[in-house]
N, C-alpha and C. Protein backbone atom coordinates (compact mmCIF):
# COMPACT_ATOMS: atom_id res chain seq x y z
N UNK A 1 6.68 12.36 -35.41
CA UNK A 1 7.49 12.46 -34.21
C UNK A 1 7.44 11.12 -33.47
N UNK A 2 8.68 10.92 -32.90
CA UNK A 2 8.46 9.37 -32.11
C UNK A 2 8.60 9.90 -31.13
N UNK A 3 7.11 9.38 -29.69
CA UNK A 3 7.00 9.32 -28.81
C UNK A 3 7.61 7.40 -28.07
N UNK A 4 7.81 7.57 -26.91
CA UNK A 4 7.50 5.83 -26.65
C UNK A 4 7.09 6.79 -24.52
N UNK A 5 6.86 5.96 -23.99
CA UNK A 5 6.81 6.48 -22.38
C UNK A 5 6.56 4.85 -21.59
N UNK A 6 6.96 5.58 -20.20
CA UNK A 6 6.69 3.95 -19.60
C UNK A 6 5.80 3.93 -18.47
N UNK A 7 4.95 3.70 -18.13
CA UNK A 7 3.83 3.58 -17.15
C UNK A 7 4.15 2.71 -16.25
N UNK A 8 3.81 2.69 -14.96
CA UNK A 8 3.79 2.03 -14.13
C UNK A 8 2.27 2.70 -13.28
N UNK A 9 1.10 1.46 -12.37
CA UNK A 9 0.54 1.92 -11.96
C UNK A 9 0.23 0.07 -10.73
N UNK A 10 -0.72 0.69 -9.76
CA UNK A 10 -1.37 -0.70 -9.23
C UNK A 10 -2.68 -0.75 -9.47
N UNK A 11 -3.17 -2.06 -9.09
CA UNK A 11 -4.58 -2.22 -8.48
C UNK A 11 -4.99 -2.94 -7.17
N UNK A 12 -5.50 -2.01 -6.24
CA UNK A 12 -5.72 -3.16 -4.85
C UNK A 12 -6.97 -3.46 -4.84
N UNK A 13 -6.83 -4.54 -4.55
CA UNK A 13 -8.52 -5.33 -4.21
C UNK A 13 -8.90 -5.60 -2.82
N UNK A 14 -9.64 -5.05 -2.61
CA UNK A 14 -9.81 -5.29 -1.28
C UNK A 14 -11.41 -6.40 -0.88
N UNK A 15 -10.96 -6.31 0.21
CA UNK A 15 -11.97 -7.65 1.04
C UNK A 15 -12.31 -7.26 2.30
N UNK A 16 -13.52 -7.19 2.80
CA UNK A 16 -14.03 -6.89 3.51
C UNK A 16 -14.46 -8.12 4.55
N UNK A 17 -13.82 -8.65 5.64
CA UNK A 17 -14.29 -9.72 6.19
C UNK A 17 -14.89 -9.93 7.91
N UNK A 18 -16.53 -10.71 7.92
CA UNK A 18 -16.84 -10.31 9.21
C UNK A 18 -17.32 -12.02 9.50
N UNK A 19 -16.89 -12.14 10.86
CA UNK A 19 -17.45 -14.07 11.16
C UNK A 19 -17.21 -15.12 9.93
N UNK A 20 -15.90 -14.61 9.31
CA UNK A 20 -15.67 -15.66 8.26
C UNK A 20 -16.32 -16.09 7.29
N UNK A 21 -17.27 -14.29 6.42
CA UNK A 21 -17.91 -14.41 5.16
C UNK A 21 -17.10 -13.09 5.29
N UNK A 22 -17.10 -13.27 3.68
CA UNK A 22 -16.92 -12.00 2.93
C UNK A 22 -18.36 -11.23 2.63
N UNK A 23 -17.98 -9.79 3.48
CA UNK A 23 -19.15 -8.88 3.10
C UNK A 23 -19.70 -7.85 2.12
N UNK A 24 -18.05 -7.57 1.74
CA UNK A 24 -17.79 -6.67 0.84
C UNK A 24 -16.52 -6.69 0.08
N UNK A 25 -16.65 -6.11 -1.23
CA UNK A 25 -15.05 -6.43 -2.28
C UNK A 25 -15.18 -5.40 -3.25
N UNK A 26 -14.28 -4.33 -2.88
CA UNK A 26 -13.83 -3.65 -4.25
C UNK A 26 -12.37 -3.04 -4.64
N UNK A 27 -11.97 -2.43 -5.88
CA UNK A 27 -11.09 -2.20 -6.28
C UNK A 27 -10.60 -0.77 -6.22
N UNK A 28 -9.24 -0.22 -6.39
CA UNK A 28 -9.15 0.73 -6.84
C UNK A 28 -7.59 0.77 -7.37
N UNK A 29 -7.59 1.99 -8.07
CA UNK A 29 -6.30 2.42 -8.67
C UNK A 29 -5.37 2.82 -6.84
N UNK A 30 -4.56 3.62 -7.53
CA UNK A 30 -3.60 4.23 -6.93
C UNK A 30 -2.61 5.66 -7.58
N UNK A 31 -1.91 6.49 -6.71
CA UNK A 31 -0.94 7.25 -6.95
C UNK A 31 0.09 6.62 -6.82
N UNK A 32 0.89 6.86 -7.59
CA UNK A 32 2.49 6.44 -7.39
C UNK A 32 3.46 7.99 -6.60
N UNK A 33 4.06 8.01 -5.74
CA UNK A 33 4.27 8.81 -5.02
C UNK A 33 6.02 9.39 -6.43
N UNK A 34 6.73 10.60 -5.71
CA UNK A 34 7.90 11.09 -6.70
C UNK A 34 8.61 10.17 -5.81
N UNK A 35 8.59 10.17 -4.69
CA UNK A 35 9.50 9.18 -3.78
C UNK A 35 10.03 7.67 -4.27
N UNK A 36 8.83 7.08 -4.37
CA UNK A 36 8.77 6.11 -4.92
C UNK A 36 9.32 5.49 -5.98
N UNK A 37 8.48 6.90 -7.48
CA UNK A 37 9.33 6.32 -8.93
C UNK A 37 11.16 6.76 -8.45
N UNK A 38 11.37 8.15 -7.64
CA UNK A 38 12.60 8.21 -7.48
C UNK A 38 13.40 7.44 -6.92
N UNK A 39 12.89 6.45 -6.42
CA UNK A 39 13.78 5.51 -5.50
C UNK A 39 14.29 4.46 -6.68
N UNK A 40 12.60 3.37 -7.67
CA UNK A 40 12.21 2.78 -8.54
C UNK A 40 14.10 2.82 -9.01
N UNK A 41 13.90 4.14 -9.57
CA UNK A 41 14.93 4.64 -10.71
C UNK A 41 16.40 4.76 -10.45
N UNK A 42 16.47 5.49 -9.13
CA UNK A 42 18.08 4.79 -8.34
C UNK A 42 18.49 3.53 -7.99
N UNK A 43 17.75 2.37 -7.67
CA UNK A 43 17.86 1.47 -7.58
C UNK A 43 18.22 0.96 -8.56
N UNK A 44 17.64 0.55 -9.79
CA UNK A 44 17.96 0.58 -10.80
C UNK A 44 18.88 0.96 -11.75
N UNK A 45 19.35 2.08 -11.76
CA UNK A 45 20.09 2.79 -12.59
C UNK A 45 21.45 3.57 -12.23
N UNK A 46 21.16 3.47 -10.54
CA UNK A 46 21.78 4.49 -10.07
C UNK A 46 22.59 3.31 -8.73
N UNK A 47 22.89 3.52 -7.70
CA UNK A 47 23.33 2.86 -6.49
C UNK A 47 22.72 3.11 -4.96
N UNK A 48 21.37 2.93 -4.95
CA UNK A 48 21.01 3.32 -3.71
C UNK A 48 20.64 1.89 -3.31
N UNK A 49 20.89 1.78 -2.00
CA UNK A 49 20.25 0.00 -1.46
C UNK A 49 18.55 -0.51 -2.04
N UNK A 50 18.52 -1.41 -2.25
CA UNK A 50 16.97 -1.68 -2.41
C UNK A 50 16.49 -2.09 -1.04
N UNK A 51 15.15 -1.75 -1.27
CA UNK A 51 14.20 -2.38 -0.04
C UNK A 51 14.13 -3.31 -0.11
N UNK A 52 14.03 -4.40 0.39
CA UNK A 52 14.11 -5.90 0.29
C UNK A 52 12.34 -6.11 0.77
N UNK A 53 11.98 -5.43 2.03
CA UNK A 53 10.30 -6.17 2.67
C UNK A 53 9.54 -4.73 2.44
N UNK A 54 8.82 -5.03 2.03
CA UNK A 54 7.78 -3.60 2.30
C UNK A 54 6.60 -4.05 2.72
N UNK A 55 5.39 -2.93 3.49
CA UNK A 55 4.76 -3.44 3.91
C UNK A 55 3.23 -2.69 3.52
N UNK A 56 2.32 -3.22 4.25
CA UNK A 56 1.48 -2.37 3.10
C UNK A 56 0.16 -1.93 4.90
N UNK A 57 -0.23 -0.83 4.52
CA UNK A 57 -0.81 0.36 5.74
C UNK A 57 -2.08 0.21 5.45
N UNK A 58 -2.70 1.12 6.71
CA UNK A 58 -4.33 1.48 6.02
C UNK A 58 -3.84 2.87 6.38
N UNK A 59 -5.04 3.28 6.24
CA UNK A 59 -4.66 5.01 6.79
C UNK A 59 -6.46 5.54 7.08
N UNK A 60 -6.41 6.00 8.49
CA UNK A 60 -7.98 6.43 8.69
C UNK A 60 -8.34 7.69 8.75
N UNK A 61 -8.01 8.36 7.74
CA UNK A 61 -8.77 9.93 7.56
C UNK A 61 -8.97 10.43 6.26
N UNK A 62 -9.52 10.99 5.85
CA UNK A 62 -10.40 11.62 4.48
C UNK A 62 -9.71 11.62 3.70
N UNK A 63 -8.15 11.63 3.82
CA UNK A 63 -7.52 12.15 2.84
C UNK A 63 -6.85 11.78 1.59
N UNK A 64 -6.77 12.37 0.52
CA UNK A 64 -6.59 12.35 -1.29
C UNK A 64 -4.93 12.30 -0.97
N UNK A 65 -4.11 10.69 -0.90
CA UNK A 65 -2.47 11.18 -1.74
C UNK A 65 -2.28 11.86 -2.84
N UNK A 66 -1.25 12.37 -2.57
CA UNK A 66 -0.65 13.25 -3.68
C UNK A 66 0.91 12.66 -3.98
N UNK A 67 1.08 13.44 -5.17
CA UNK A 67 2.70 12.59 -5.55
C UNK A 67 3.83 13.12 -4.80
N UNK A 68 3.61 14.20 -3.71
CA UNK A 68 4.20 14.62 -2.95
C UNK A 68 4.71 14.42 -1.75
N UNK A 69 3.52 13.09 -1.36
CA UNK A 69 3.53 12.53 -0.17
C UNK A 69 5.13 11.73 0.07
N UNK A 70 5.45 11.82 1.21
CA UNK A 70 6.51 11.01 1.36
C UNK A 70 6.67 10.27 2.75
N UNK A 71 7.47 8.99 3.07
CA UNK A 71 7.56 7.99 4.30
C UNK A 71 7.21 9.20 5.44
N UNK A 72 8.29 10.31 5.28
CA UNK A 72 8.34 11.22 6.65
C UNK A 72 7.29 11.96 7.02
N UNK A 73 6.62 12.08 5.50
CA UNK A 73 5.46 13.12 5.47
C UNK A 73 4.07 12.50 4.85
N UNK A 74 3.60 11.15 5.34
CA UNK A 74 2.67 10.94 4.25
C UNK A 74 0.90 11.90 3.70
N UNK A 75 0.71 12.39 4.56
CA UNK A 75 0.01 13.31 4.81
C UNK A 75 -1.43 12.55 5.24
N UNK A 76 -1.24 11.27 5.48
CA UNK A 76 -2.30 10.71 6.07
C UNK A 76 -2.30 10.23 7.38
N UNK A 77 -3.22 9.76 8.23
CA UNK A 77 -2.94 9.34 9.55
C UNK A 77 -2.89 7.63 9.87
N UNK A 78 -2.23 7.25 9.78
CA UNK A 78 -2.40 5.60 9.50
C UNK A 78 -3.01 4.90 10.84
N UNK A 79 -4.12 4.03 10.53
CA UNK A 79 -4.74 3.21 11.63
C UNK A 79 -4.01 2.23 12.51
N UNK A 80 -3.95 2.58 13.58
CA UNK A 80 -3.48 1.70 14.90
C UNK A 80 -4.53 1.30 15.49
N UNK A 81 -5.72 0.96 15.39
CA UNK A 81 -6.18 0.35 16.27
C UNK A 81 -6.58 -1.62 15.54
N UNK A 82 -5.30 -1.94 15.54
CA UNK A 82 -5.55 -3.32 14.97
C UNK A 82 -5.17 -3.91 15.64
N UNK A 83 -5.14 -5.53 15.72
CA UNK A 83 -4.95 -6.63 17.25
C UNK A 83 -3.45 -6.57 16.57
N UNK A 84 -3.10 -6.72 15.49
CA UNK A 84 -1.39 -6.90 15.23
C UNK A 84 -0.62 -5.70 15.79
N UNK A 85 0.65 -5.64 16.31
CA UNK A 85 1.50 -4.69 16.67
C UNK A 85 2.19 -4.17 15.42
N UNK A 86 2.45 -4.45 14.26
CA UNK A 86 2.98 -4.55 13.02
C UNK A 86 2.62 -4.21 12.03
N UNK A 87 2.91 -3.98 10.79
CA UNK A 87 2.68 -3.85 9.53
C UNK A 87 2.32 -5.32 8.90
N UNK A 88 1.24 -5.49 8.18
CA UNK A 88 1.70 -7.06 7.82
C UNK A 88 2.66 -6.77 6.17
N UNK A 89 3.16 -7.42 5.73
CA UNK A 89 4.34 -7.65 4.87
C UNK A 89 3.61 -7.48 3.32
N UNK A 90 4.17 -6.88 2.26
CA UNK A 90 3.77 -7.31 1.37
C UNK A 90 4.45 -8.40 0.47
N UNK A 91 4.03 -9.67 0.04
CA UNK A 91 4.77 -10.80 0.02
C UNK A 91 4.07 -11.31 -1.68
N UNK A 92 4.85 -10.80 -2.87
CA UNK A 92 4.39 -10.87 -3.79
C UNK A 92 5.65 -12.26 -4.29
N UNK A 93 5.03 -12.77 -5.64
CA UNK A 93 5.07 -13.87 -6.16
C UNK A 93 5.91 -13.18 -7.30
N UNK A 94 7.05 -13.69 -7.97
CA UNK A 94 8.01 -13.36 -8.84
C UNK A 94 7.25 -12.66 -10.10
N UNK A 95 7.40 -11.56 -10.82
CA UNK A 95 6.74 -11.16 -12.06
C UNK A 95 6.55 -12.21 -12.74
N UNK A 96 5.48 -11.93 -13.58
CA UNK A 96 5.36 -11.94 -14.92
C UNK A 96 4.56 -11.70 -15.44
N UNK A 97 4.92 -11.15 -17.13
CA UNK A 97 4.40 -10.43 -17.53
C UNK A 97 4.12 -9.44 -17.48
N UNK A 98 5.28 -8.99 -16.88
CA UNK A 98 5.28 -7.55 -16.59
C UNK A 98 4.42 -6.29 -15.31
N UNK A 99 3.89 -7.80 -14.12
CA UNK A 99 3.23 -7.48 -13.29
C UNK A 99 3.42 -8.14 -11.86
N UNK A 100 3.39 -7.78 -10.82
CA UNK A 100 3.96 -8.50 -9.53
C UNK A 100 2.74 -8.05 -8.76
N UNK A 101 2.40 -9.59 -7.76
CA UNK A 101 1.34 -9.13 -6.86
C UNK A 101 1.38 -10.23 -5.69
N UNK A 102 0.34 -9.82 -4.60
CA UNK A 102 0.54 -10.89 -3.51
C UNK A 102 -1.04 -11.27 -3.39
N UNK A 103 -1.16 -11.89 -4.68
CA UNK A 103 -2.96 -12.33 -4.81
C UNK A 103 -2.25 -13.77 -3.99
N UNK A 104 -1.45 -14.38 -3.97
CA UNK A 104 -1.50 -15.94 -3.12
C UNK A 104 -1.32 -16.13 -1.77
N UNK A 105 -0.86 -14.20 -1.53
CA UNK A 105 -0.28 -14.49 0.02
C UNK A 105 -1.03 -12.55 0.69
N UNK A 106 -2.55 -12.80 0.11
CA UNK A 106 -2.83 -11.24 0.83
C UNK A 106 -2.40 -10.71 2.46
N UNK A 107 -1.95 -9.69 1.97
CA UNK A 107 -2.09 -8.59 3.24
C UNK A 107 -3.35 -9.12 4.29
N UNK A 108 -3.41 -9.08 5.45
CA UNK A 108 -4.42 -9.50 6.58
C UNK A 108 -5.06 -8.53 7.23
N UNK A 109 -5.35 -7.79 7.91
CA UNK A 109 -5.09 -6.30 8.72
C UNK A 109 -6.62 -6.82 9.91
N UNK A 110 -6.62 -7.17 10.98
CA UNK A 110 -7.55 -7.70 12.21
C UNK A 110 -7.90 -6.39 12.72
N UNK A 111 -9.13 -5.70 12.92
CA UNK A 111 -9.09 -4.32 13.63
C UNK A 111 -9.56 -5.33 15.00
N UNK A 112 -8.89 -3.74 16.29
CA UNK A 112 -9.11 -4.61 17.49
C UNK A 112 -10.50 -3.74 17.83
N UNK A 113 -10.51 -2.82 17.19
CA UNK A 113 -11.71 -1.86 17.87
C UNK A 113 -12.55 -1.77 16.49
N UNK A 114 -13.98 -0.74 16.61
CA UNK A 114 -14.25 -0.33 15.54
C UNK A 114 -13.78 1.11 15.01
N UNK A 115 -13.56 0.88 13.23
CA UNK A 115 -12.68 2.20 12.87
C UNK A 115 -13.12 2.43 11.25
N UNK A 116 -13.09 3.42 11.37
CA UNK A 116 -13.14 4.12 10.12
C UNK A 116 -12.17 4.08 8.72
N UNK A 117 -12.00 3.31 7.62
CA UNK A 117 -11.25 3.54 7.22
C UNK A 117 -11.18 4.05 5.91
N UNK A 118 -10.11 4.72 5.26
CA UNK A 118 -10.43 5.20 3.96
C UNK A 118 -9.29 4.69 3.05
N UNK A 119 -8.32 4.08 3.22
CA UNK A 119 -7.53 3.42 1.95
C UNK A 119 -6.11 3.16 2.61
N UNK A 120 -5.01 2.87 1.94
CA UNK A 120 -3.82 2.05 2.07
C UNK A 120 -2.92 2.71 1.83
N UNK A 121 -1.47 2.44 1.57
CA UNK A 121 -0.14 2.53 1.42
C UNK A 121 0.77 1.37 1.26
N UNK A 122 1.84 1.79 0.41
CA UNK A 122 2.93 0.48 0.30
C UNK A 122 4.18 0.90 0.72
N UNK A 123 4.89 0.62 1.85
CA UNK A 123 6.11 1.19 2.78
C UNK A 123 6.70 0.15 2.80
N UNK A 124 8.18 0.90 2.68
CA UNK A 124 9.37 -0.22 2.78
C UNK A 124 10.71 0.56 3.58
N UNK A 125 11.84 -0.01 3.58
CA UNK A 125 13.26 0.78 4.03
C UNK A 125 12.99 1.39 5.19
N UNK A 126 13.84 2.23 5.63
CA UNK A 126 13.99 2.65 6.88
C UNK A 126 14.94 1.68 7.97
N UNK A 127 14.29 2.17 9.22
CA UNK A 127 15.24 1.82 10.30
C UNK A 127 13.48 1.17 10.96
N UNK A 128 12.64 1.40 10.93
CA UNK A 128 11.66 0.46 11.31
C UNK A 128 10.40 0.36 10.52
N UNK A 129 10.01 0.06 9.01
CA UNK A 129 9.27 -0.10 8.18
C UNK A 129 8.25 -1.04 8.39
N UNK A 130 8.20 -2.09 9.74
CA UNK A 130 7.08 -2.55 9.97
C UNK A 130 6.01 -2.08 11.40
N UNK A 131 7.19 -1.09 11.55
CA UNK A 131 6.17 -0.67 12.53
C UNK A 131 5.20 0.48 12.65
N UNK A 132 3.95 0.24 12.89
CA UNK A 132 2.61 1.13 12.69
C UNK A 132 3.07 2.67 13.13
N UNK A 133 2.67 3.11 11.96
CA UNK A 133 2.77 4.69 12.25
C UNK A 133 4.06 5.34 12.07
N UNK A 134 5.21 4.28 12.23
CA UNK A 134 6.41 4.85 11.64
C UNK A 134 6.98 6.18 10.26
N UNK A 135 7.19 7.21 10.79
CA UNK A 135 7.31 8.05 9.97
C UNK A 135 8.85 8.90 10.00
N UNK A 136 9.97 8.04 10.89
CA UNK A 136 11.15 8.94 11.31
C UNK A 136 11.94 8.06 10.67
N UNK A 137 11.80 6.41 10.08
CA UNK A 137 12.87 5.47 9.96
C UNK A 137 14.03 6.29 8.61
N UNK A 138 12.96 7.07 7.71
CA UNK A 138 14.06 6.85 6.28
C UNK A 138 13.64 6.43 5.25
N UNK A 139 12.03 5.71 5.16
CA UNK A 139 11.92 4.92 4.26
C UNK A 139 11.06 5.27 3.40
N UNK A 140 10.48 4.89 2.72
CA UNK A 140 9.92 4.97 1.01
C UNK A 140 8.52 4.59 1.07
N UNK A 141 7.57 5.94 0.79
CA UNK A 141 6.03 5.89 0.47
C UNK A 141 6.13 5.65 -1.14
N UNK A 142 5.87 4.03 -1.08
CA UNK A 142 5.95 4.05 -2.74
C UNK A 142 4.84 4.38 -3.69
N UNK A 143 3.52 3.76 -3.00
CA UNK A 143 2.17 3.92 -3.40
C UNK A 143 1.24 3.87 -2.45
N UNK A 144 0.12 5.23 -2.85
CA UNK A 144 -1.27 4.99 -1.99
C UNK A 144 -2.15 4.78 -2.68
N UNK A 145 -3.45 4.31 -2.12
CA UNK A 145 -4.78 4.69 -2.80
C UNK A 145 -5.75 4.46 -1.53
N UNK A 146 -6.39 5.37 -2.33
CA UNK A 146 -8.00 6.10 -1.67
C UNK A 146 -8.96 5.50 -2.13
N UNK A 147 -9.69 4.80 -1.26
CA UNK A 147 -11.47 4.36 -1.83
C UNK A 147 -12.32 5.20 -2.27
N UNK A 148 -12.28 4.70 -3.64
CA UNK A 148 -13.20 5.66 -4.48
C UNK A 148 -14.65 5.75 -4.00
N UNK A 149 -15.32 4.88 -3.14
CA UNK A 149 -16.40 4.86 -2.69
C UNK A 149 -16.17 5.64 -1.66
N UNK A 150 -15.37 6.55 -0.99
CA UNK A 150 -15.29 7.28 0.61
C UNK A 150 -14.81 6.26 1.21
N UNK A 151 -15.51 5.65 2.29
CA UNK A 151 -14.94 5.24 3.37
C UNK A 151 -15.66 3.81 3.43
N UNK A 152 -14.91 3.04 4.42
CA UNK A 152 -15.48 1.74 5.09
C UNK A 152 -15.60 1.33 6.57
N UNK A 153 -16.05 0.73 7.15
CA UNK A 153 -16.19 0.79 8.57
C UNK A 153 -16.17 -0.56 8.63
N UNK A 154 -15.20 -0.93 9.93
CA UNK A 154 -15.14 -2.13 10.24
C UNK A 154 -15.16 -2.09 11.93
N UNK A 155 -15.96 -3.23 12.43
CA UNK A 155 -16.18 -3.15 13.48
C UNK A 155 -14.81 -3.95 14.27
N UNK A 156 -14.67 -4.24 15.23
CA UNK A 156 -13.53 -4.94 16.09
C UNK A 156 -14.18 -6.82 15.44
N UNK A 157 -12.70 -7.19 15.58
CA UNK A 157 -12.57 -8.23 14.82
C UNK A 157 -12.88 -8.52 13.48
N UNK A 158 -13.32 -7.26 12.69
CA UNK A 158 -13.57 -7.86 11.28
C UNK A 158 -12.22 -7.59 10.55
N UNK A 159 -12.10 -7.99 9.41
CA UNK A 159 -10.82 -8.39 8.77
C UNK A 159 -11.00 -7.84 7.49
N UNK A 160 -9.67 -7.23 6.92
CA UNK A 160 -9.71 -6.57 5.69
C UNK A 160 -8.28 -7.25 5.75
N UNK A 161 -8.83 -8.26 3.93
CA UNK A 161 -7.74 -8.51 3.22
C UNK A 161 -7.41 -8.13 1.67
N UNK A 162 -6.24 -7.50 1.56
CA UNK A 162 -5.66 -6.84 0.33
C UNK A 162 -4.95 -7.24 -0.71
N UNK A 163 -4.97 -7.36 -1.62
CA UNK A 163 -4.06 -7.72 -2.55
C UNK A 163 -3.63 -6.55 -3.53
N UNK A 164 -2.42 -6.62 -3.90
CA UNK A 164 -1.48 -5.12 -4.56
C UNK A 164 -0.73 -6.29 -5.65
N UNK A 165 -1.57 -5.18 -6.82
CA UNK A 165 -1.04 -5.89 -8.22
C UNK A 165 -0.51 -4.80 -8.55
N UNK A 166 1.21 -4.88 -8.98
CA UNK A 166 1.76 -3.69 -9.92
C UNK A 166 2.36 -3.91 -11.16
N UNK A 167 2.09 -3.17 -11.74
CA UNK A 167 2.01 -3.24 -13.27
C UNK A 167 2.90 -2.22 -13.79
N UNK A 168 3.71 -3.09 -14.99
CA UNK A 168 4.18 -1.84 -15.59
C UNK A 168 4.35 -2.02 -17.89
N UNK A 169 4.74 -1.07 -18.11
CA UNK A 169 4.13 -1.21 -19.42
C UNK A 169 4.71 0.30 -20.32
N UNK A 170 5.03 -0.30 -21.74
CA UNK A 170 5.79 0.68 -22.55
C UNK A 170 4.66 1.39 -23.05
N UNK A 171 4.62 2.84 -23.34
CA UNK A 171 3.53 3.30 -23.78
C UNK A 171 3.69 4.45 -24.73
């Protein structure tokens, strides 16, 4: 029987930063949301506008994405207490090889207070996609992930920087 299938998945790396050392660094996978590959696939194939900026979240509560999650509904609570008013951008470098990422231009995220956090998101489209907490614009929960270690704590002024590698591949 001939099978073939096509995968798509990420990896974020994260960085943990306090007084301008790095304290801590680890990785994790991600979910790809139905939203997401469904958008992926209209864009593509079909005629829906593309997202042009997306931006990439934290989110501060316990919770496991699911492929169900969506922009309107992500089922997580995303962190506002950072000195930026904004989303910072995700600003990746042209493929290749079949992989796109913003290892030259990471995500930044300044907390203004201390906060709890447990993992990310990649948001784009809408009617306001860079702004924190936005969940009414329209737009596209493409990917989350959850720290496989639980949680992290960052005090006011420490800095978590991200990088989102996505990958895709015939299988």
């Amino acid at each position: 029987m001939f099978k073939n299938g096509f995968k798509i998945w990420s990896r974020w790396a994260w960085e943990h930063w306090r007084n301008g050392r790095m304290i801590n660094a680890w990785e994790n996978g991600n979910i790809c949301t139905d939203e997401g590959l469904t958008h992926l696939l209209n864009v593509h194939f079909y005629s829906e506008d593309q997202v042009t900026t997306w931006y990439l979240c934290l989110f501060e509560d316990d919770y496991t994405p699911l492929i169900t999650d969506t922009y309107a509904a992500p089922g997580y609570t995303e962190c506002d207490q950072l000195q930026d008013a904004t989303r910072p951008q995700f600003q990746a470098a042209e493929a290749v090889a079949k992989s796109i990422t913003n290892v030259s231009n990471k995500a930044s995220f300044t907390f203004a207070l201390n906060k709890t956090v447990y993992g990310g998101a990649l948001v784009g489209g809408g009617s306001s996609p860079s702004t924190i907490a936005d969940a009414a614009g329209g737009g596209v929960l493409f990917c989350a992930s959850k720290f496989s270690a639980g949680s992290q704590a960052f005090i006011a002024n420490d800095v978590a920087k991200l990088t989102v590698s996505i990958s895709v591949a015939s299988g």
